[in-house]
Protein backbone atom coordinates (compact mmCIF):
# COMPACT_ATOMS: atom_id res chain seq x y z
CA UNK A 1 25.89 25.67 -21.90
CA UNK A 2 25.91 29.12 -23.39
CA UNK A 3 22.21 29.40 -23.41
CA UNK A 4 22.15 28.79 -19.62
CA UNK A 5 25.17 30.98 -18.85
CA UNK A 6 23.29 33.65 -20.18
CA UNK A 7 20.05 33.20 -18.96
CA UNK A 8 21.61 32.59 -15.60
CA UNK A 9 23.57 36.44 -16.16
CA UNK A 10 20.13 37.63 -16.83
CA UNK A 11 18.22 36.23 -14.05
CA UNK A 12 20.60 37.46 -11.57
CA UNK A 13 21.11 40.81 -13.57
CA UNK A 14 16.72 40.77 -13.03
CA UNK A 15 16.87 39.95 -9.24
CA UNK A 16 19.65 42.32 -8.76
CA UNK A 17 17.72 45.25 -10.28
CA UNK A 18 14.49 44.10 -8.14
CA UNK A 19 17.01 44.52 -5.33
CA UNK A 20 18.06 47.60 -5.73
CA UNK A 21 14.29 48.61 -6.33
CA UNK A 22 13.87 46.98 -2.80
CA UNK A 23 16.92 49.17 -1.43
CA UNK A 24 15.08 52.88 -2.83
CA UNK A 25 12.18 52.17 -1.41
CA UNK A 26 14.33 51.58 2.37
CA UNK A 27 16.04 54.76 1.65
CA UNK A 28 13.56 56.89 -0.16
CA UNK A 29 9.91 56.24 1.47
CA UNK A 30 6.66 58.54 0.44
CA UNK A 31 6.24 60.03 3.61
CA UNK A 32 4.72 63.11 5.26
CA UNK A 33 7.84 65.53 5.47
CA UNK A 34 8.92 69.03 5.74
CA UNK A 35 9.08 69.53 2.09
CA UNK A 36 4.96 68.17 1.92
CA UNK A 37 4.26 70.73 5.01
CA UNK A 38 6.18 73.04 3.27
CA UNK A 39 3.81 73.05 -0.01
CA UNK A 40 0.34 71.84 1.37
CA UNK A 41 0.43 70.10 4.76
CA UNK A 42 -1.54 67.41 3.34
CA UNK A 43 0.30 66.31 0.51
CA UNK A 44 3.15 63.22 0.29
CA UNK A 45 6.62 63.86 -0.73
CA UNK A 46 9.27 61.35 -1.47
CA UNK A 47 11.85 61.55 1.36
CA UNK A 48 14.03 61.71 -1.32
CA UNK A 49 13.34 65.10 -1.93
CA UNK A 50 12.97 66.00 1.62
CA UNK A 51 16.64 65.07 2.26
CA UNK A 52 18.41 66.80 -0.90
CA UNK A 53 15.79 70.41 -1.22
CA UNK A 54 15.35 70.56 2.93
CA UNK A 55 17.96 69.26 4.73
CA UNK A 56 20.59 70.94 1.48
CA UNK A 57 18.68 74.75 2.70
CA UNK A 58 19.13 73.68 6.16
CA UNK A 59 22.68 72.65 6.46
CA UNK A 60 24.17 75.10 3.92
CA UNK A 61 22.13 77.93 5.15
CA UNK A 62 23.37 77.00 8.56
CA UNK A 63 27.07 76.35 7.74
CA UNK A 64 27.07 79.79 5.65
CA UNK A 65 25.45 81.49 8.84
CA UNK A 66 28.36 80.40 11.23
CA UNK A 67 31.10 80.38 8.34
CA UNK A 68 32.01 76.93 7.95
CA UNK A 69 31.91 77.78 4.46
CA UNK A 70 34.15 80.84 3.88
CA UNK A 71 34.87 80.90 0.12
CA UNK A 72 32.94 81.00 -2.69
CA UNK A 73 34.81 78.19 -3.84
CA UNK A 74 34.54 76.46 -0.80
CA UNK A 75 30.41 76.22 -1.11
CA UNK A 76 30.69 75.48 -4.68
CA UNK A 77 33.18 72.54 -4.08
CA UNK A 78 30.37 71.23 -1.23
CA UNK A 79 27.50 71.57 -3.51
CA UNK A 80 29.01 69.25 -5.86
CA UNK A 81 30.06 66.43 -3.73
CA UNK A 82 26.48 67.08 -1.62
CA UNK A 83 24.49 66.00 -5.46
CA UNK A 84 27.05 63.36 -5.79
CA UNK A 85 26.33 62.26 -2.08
CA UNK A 86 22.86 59.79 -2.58
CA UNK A 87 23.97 58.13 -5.60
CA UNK A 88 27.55 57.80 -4.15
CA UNK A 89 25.77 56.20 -0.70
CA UNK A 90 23.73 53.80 -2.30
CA UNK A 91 26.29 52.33 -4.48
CA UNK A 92 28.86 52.03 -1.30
CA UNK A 93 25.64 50.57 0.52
CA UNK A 94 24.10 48.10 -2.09
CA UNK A 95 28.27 46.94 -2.09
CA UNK A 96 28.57 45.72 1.47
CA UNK A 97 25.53 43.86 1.27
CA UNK A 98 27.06 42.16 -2.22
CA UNK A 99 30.27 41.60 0.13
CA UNK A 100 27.99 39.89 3.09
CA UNK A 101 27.27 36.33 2.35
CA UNK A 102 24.08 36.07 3.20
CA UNK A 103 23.14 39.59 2.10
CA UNK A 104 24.48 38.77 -1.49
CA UNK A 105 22.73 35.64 -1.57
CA UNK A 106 18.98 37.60 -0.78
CA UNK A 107 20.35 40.63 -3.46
CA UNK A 108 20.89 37.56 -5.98
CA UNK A 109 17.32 36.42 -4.83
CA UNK A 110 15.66 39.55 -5.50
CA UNK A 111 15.44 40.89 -2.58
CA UNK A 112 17.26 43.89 -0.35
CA UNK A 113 18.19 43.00 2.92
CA UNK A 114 15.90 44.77 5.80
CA UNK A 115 19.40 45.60 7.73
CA UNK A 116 20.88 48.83 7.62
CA UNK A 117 24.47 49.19 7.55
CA UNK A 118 24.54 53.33 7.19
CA UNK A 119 22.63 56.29 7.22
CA UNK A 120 22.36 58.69 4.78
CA UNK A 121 21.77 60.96 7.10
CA UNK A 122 25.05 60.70 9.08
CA UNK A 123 26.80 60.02 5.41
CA UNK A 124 25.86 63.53 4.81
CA UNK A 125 27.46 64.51 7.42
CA UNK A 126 31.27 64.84 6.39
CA UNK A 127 30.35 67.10 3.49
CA UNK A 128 29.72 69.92 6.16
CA UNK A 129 31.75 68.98 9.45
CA UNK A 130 34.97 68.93 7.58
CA UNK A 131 34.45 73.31 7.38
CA UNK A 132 33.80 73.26 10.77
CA UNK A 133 37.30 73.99 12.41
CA UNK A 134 36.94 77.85 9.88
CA UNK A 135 33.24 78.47 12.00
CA UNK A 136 35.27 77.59 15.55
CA UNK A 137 37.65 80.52 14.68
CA UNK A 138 35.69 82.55 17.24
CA UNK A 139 35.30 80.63 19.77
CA UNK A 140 33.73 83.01 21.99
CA UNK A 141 30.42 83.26 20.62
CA UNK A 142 30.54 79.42 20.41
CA UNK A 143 31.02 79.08 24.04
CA UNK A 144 28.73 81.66 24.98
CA UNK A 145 25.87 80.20 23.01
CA UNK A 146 26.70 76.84 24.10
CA UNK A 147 26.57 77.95 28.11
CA UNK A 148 23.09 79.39 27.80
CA UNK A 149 22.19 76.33 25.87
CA UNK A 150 23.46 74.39 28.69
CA UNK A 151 21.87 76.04 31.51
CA UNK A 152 18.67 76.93 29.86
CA UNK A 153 17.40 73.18 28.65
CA UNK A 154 19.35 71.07 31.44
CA UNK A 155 19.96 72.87 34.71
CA UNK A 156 17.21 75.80 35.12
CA UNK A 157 13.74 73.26 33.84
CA UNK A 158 14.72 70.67 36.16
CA UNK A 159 12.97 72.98 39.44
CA UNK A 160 9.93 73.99 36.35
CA UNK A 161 7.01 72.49 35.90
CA UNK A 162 6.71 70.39 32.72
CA UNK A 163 4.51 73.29 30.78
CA UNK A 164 7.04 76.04 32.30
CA UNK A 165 10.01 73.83 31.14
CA UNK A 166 9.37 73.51 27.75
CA UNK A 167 9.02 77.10 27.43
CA UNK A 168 11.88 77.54 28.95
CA UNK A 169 14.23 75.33 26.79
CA UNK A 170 12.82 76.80 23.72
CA UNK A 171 13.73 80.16 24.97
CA UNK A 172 17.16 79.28 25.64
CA UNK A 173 17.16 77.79 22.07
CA UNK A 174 16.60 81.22 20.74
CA UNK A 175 18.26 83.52 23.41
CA UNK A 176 21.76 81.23 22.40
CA UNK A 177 20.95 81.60 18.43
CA UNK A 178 20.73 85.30 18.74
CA UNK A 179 23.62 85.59 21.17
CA UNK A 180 25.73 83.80 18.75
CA UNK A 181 24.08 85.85 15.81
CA UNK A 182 24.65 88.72 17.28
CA UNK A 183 28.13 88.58 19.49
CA UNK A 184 29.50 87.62 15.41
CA UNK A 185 27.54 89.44 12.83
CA UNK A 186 25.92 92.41 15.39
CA UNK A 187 28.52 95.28 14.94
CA UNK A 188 28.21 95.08 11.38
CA UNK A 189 23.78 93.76 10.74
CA UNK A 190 22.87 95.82 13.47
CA UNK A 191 24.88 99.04 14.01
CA UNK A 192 22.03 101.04 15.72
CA UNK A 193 22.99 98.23 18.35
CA UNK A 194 26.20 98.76 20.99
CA UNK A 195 29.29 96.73 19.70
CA UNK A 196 29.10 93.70 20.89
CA UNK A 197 32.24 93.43 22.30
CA UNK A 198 31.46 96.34 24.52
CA UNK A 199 28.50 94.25 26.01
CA UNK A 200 29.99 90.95 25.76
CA UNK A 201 33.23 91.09 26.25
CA UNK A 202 35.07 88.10 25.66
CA UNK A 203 32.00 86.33 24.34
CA UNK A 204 32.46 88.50 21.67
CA UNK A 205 36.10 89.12 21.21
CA UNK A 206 37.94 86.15 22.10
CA UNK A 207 39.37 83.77 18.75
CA UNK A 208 41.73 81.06 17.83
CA UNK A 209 44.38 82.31 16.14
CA UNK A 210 45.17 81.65 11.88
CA UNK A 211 47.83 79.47 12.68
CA UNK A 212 45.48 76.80 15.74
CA UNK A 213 42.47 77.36 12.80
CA UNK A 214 44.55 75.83 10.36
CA UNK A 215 45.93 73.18 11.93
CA UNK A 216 42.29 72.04 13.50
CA UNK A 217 41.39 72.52 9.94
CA UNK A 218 44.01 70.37 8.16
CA UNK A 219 43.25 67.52 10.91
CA UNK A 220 39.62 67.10 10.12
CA UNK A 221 39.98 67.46 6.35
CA UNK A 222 43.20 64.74 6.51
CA UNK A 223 42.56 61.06 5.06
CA UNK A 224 44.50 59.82 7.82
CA UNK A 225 42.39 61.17 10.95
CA UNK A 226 39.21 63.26 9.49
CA UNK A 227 36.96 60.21 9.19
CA UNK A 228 37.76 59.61 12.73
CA UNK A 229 37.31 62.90 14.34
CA UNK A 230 33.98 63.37 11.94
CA UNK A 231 32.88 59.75 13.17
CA UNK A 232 33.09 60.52 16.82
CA UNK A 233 31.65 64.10 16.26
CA UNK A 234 28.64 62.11 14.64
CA UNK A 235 28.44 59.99 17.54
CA UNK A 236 28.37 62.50 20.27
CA UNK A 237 25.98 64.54 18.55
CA UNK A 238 23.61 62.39 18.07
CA UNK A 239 23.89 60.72 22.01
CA UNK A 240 23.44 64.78 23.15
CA UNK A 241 20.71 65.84 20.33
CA UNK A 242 18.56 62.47 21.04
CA UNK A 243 18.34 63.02 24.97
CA UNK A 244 15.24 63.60 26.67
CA UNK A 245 16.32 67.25 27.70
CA UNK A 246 16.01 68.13 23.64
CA UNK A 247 13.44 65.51 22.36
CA UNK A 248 10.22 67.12 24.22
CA UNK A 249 11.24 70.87 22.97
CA UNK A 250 8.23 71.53 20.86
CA UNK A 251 8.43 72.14 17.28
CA UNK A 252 12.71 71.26 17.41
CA UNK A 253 12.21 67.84 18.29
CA UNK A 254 10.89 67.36 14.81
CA UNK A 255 14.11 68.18 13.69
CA UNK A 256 16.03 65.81 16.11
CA UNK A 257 17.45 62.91 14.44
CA UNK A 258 16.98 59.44 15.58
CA UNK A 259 19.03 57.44 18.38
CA UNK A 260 20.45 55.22 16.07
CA UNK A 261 23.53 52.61 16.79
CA UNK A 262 26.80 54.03 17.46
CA UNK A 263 28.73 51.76 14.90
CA UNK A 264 26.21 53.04 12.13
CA UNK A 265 26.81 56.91 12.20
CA UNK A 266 30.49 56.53 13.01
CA UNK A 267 30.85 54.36 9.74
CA UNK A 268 28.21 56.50 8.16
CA UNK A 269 30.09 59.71 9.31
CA UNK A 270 33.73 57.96 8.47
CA UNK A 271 32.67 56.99 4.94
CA UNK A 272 31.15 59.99 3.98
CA UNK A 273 34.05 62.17 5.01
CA UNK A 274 36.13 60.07 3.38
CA UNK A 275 33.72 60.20 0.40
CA UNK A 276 34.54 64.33 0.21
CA UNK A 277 37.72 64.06 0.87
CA UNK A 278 38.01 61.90 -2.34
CA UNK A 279 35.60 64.64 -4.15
CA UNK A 280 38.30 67.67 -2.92
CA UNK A 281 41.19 66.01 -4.31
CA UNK A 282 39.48 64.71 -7.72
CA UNK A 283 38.44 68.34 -8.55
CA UNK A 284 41.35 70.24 -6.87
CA UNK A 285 44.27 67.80 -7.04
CA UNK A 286 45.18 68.51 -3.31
CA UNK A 287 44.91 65.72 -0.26
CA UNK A 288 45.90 65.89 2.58
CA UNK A 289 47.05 62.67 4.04
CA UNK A 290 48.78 63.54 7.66
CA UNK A 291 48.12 67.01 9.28
């Protein structure tokens, strides 16, 4: 009885492993990506490493440029939970398919179930939209990006030809970026420049004040309602980024993501906020449970 017992343990503890196998290869395809183009242009490179080197440059780069991350502390705190992030998903993923019936019984089998419950992508997601409220302290720039961004790719190409179009949302991609750039950082990167505020006006000068920041602040990075408001950021993000208007910009629609099912990013986006959230209180001993 023993004997079987154990061979039994090690059969499924076999299968299991071949399952999780199963479940990197899902996640963590050889494929042609940025990292490969990067290096050589020819070359393969595990998406694996595309996701932690390139998207970790892109989105911390990015959250540093509109200061989502304001604190030295602040980016060290989200560089820890972002290495903890794919071994953190996986485990949370390869568990709901051990808690699905049917999923559990393949996993037992040897095998990882083709179905995708998350994305690693969206999971990501929390560790940066939680510092988001600090970047929305001036709001001005924000809108006036935002409003050439709007008129540029979905009002003005629509009487454009197709060719004309497409050069015309792609200019409005970078007119907005330096806008922004410049209505925040220009009185102080480029001085030769006229303040900003003098040319912008309220573009430039209007902001939320401490006390509206930190309350936006303490609602997204709150157990009780951050995975929400992260979740349905994720969700209309990805319905706006995925629309035809953005997907036919050349060069950016390469890095669009993918239309995928609303009740996959917002649990995606949910969990991995709550995932930081955890991180923040394990290394700093503070949570914040209502805002």
């Amino acid at each position: 009885m023993i004997r079987e017992r154990l061979g039994s343990t090690i059969s499924h503890g076999t299968n299991i492993r071949g399952a999780l196998g199963e479940l990197f290869t899902q996640e963590f395809s050889y494929s042609t990506g940025y990292l490969a183009t990067i290096l050589n242009g020819c070359l393969f490179a595990p998406s694996l490493l595309t996701f932690w080197f390139v998207n970790g440059v892109i989105d911390f780069s990015t959250a540093i440029a509109i200061g989502a991350v304001t604190t030295p502390a602040g980016l060290q705190l989200r560089l820890l939970a972002y290495v903890l992030l794919v071994p953190t998903f996986l485990l949370v993923r390869m568990s709901l398919h051990l808690l699905h019936p049917d999923h559990r019984t393949q996993v037992l089998n040897g095998s990882c179930p083709s179905f995708q419950p998350l994305s690693l992508d969206w999971f990501s997601l929390g560790v940066l939209a939680t510092g988001l409220p600090l970047a929305l302290q001036n709001l001005g720039p924000w809108i006036g990006m935002n409003t050439v961004f709007l008129v540029g790719i979905f009002v003005v190409p629509r009487s454009l030809p197709d060719h004309r179009a497409k050069d015309a949302k792609l200019l409005a991609l970078v007119l907005g970026s330096a806008l922004f750039l410049y209505a925040n950082y220009g009185a102080v990167a480029a001085p030769p420049l006229p303040s900003p505020a003098t040319i912008l006006g309220p573009v430039a000068t209007f902001a939320l004040d401490a006390e509206t920041t930190e309350r936006l602040f303490r609602l997204v990075n709150s157990l009780s309602f951050g995975p929400f408001a992260v979740a349905v950021f994720g969700v209309s993000a990805n319905h706006v980024l995925t629309r035809p208007e953005f997907t036919d910009i050349p060069i950016v629609s390469h890095a669009l993501p993918r239309r995928d099912p609303d009740v996959v990013i917002a649990t995606s986006a949910a969990l991995g906020t709550a995932f930081y959230l955890a991180v923040v209180g394990l290394i700093t001993g503070r949570v914040i449970l209502v805002p």
